[in-house]
C-alpha atoms as a PDB file:
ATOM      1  CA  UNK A   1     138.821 108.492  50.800  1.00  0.00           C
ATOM      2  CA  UNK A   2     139.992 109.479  53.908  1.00  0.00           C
ATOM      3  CA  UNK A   3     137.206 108.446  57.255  1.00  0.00           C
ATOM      4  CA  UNK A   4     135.966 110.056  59.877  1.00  0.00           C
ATOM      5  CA  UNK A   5     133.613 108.770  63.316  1.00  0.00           C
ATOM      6  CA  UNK A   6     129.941 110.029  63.646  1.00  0.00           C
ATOM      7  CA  UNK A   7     128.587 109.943  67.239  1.00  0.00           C
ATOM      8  CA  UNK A   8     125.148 109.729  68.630  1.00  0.00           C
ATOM      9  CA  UNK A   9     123.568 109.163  71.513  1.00  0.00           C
ATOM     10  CA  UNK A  10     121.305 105.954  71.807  1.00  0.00           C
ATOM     11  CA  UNK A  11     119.720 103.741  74.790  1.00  0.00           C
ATOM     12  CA  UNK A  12     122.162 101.379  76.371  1.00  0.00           C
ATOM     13  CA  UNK A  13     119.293  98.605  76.604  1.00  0.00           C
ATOM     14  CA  UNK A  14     118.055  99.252  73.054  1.00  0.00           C
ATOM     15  CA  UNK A  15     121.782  99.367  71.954  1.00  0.00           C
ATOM     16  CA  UNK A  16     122.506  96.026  73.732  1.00  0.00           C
ATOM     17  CA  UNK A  17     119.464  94.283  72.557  1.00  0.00           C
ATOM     18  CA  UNK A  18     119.929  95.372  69.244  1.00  0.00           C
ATOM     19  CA  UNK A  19     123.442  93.824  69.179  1.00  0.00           C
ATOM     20  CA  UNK A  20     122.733  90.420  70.533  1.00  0.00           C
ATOM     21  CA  UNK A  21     120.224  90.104  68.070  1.00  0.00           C
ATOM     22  CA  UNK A  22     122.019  90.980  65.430  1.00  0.00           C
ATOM     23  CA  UNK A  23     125.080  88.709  66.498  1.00  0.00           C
ATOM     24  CA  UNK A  24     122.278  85.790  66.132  1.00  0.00           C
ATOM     25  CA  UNK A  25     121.878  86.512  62.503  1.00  0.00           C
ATOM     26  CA  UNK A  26     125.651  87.226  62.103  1.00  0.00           C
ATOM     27  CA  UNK A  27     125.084  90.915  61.421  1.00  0.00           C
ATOM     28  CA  UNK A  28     127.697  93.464  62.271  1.00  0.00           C
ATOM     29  CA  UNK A  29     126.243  96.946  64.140  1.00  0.00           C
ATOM     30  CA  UNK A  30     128.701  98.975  62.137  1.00  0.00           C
ATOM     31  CA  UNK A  31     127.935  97.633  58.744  1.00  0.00           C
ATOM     32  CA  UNK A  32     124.400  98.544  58.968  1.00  0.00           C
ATOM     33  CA  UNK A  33     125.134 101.873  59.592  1.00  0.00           C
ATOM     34  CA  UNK A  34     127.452 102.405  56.878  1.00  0.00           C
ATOM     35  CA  UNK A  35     125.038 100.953  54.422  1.00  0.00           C
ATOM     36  CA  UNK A  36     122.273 103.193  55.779  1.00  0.00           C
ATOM     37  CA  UNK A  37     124.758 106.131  55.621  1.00  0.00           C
ATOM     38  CA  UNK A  38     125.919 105.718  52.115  1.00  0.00           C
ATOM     39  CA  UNK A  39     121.911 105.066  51.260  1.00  0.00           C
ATOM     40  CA  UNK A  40     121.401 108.665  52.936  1.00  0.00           C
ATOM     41  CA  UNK A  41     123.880 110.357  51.029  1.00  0.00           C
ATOM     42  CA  UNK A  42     122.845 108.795  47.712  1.00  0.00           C
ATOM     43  CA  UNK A  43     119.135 110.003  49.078  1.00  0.00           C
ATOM     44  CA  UNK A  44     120.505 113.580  49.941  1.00  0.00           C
ATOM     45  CA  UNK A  45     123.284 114.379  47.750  1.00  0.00           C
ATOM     46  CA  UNK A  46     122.732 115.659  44.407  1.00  0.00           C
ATOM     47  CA  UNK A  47     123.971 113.316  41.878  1.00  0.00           C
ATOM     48  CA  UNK A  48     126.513 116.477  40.153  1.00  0.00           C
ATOM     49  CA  UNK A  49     128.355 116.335  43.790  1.00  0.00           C
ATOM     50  CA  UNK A  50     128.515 112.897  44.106  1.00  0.00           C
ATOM     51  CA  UNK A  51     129.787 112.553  40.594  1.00  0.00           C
ATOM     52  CA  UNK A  52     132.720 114.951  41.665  1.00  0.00           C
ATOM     53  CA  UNK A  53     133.698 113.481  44.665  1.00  0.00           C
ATOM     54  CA  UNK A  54     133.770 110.518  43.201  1.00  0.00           C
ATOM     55  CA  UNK A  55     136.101 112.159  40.538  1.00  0.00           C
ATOM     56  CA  UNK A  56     138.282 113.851  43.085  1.00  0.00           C
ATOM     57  CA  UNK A  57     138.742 110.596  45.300  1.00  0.00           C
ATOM     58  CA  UNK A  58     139.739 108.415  42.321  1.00  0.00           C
ATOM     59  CA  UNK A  59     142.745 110.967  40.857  1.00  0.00           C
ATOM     60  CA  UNK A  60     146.246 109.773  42.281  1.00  0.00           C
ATOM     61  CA  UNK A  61     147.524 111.793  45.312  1.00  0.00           C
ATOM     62  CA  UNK A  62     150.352 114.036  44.857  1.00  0.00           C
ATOM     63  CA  UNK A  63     153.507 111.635  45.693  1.00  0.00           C
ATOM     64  CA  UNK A  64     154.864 112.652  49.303  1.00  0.00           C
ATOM     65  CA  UNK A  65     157.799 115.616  48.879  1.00  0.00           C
ATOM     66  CA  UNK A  66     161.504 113.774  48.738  1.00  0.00           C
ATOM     67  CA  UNK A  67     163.155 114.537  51.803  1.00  0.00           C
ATOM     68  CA  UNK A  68     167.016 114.806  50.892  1.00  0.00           C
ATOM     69  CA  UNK A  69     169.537 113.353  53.175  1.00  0.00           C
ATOM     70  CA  UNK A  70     173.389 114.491  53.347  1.00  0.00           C
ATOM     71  CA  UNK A  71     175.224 111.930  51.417  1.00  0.00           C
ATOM     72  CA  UNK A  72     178.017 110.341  53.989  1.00  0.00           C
ATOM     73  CA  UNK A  73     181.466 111.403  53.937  1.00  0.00           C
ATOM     74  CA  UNK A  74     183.592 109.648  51.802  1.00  0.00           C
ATOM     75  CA  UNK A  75     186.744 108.407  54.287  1.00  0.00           C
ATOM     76  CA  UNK A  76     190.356 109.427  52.902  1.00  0.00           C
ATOM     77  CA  UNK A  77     192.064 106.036  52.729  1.00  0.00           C
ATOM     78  CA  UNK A  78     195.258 106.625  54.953  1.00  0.00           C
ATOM     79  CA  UNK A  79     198.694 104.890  53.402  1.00  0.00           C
ATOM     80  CA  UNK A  80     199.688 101.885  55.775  1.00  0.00           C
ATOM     81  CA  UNK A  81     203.137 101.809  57.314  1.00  0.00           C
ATOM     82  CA  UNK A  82     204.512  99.930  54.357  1.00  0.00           C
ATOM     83  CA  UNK A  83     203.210 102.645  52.348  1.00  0.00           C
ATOM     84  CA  UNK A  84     200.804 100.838  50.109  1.00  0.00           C
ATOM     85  CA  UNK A  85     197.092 101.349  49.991  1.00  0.00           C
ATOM     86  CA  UNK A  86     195.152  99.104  52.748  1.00  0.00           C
END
């Protein structure tokens, strides 16, 4: 499935003291709020849509149109000066 950024605003001191401490217990910012997102859209999103996203993101994607390239020119072989082939 294809990702996009979310954006808010938040305290700089809050933010940074929430990092450090979550650096002591080797806890990553970002995961947290991708497990709390996915828990809000399990919470929020009816289980029909889910089911069909789900559905969608799991069929193959259409393979990427060939782009056709000229096929080089074949190079007439010239006879040599002793008339054979080179």
């Amino acid at each position: 499935m294809k990702k996009t950024n979310v954006t808010i605003s938040f305290d700089e001191e809050k933010l940074t003291a929430l990092r450090l401490y979550m650096e002591q217990k080797d806890l990553q910012l970002e995961d947290e709020l991708t497990k709390a997102m996915e828990g809000f859209y399990g919470k929020h999103v009816p289980s029909n849509v889910r089911d069909f996203i789900e559905m969608r993101s799991s069929e193959p994607a259409d393979p990427a149109p060939r782009v056709r390239r000229p096929r080089p020119e074949k190079k007439e072989q010239t006879p040599t000066a002793a008339g054979g082939n080179p």
